[in-house]
C-alpha atoms as a PDB file:
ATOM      1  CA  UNK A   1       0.000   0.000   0.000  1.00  0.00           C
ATOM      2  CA  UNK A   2       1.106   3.282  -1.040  1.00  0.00           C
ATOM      3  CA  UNK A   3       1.194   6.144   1.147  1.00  0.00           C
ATOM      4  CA  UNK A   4      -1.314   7.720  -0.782  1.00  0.00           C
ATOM      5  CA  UNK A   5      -3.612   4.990  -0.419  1.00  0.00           C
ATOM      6  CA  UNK A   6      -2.904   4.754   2.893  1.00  0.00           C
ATOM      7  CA  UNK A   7      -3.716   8.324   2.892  1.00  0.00           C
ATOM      8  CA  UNK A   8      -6.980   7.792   1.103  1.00  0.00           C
ATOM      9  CA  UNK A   9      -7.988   5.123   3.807  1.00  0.00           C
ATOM     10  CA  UNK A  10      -7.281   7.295   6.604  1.00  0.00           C
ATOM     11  CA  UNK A  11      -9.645  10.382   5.360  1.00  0.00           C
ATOM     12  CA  UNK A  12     -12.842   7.443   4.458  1.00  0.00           C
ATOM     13  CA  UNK A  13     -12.146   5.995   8.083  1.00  0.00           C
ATOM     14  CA  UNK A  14     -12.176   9.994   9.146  1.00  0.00           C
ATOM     15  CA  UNK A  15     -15.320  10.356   7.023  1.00  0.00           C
ATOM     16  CA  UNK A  16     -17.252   7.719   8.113  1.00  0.00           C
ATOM     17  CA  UNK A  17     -16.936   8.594  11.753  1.00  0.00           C
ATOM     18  CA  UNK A  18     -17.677  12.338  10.818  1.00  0.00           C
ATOM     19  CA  UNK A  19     -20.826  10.893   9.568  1.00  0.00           C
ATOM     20  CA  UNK A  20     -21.444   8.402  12.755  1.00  0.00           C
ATOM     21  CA  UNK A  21     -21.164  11.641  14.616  1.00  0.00           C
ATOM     22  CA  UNK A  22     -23.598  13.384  12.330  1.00  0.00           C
ATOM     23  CA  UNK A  23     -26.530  11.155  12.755  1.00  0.00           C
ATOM     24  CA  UNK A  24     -26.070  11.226  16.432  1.00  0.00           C
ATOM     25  CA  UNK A  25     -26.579  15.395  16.572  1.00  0.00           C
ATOM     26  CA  UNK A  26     -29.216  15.331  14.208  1.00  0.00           C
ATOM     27  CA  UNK A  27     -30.940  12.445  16.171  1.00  0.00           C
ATOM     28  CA  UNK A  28     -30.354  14.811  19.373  1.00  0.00           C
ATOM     29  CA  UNK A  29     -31.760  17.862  17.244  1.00  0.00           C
ATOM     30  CA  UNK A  30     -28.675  19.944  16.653  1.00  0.00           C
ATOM     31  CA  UNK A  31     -29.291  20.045  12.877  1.00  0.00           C
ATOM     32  CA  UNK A  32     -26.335  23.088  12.390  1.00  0.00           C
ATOM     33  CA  UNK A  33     -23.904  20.768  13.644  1.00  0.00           C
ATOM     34  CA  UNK A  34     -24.984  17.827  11.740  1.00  0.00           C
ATOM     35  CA  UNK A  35     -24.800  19.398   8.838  1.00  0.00           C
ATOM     36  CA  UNK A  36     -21.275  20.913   9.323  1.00  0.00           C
ATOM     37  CA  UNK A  37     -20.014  17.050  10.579  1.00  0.00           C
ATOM     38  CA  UNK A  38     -21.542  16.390   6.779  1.00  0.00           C
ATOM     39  CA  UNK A  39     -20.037  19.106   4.872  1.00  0.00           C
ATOM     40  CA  UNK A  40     -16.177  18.040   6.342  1.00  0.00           C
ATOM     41  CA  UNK A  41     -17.216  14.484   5.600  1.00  0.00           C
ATOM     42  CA  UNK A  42     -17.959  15.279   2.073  1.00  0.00           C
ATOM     43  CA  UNK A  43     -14.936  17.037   2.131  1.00  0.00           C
ATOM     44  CA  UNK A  44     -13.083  14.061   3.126  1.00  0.00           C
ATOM     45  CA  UNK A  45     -14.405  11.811   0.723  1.00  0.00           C
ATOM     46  CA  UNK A  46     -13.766  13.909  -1.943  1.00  0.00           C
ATOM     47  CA  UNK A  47     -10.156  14.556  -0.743  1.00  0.00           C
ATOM     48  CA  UNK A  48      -9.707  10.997  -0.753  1.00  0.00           C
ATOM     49  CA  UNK A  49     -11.638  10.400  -4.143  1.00  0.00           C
ATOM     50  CA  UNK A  50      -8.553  13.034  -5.691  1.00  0.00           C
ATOM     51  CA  UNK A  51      -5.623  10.462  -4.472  1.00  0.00           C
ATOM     52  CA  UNK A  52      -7.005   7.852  -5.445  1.00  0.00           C
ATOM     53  CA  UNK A  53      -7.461   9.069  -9.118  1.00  0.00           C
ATOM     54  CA  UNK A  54      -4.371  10.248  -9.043  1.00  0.00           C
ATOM     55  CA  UNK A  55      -2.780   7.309  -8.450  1.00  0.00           C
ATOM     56  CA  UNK A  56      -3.774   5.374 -11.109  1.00  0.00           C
ATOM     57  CA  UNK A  57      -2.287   7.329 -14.030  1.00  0.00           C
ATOM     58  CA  UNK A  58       1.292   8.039 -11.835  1.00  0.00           C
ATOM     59  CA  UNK A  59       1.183   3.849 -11.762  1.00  0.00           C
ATOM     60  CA  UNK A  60       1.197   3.815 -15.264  1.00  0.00           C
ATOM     61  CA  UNK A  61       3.246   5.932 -16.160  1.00  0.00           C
ATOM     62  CA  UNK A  62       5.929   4.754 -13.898  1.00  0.00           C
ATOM     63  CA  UNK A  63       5.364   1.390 -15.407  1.00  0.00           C
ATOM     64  CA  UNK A  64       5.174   2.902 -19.033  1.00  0.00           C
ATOM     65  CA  UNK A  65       8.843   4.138 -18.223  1.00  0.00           C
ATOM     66  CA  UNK A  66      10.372   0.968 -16.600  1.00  0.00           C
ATOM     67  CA  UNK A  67       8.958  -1.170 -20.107  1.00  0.00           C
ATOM     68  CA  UNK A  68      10.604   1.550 -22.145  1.00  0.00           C
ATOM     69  CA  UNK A  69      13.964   2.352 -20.579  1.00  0.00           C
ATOM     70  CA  UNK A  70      16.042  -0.830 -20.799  1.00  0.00           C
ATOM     71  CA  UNK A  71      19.942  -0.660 -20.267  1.00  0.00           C
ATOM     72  CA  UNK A  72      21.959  -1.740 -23.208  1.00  0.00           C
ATOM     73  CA  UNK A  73      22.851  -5.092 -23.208  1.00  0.00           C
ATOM     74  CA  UNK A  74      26.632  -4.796 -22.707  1.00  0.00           C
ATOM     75  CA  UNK A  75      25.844  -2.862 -19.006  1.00  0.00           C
ATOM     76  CA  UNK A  76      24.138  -6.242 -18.613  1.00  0.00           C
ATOM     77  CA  UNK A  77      26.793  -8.327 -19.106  1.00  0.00           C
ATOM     78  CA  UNK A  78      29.050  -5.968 -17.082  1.00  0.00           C
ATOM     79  CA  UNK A  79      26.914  -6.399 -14.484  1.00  0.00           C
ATOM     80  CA  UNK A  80      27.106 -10.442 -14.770  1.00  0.00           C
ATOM     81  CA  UNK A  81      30.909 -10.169 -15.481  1.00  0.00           C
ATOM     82  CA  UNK A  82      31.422  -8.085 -12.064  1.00  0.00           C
ATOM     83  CA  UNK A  83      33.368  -5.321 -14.196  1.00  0.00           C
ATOM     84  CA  UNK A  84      33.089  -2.251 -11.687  1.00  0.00           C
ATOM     85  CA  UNK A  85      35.653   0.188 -14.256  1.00  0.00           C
ATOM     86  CA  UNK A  86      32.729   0.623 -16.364  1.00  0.00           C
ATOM     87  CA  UNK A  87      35.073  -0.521 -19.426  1.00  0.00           C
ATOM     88  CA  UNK A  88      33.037  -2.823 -22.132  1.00  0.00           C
ATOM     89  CA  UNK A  89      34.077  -6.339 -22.296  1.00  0.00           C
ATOM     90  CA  UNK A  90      34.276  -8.045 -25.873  1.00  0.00           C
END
């Protein structure tokens, strides 16, 4: 789990109790702060909602890079042949 995600997680969890807390007031009449416990869980959610999506196209871009950038093969044998001058071996 990234941090975002984790991220993400942590402001649903922090939504969802913002809205536990919401019902409660409204059920005990204070509709004013019920619906300011709604409006910061909202805000939450959506908070979250913008990692998450941005997420997705940083994965695939990183991944889009790693497929695309591939060392040349003779750093890969240099790396087999435990050549640390950096010198090609033919």
């Amino acid at each position: 789990m990234t941090d975002r995600d984790d991220h993400a997680a942590r402001l649903r969890d922090r939504a969802a109790r913002l809205l536990a807390v919401a019902l409660q007031a409204r059920d005990d009449g204070n509709d004013q702060y019920a619906d300011e416990l709604t409006r910061l869980a909202s805000e939450a959610i959506e908070q979250a909602t913008d990692l998450e999506s941005r997420v997705a196209p940083v994965a695939w871009a990183a991944r889009h890079v790693a497929q695309q950038t591939q060392q040349p093969q003779w750093a890969h044998d240099r790396k087999k042949s435990g050549n640390k001058g950096g010198r090609r071996v033919d």
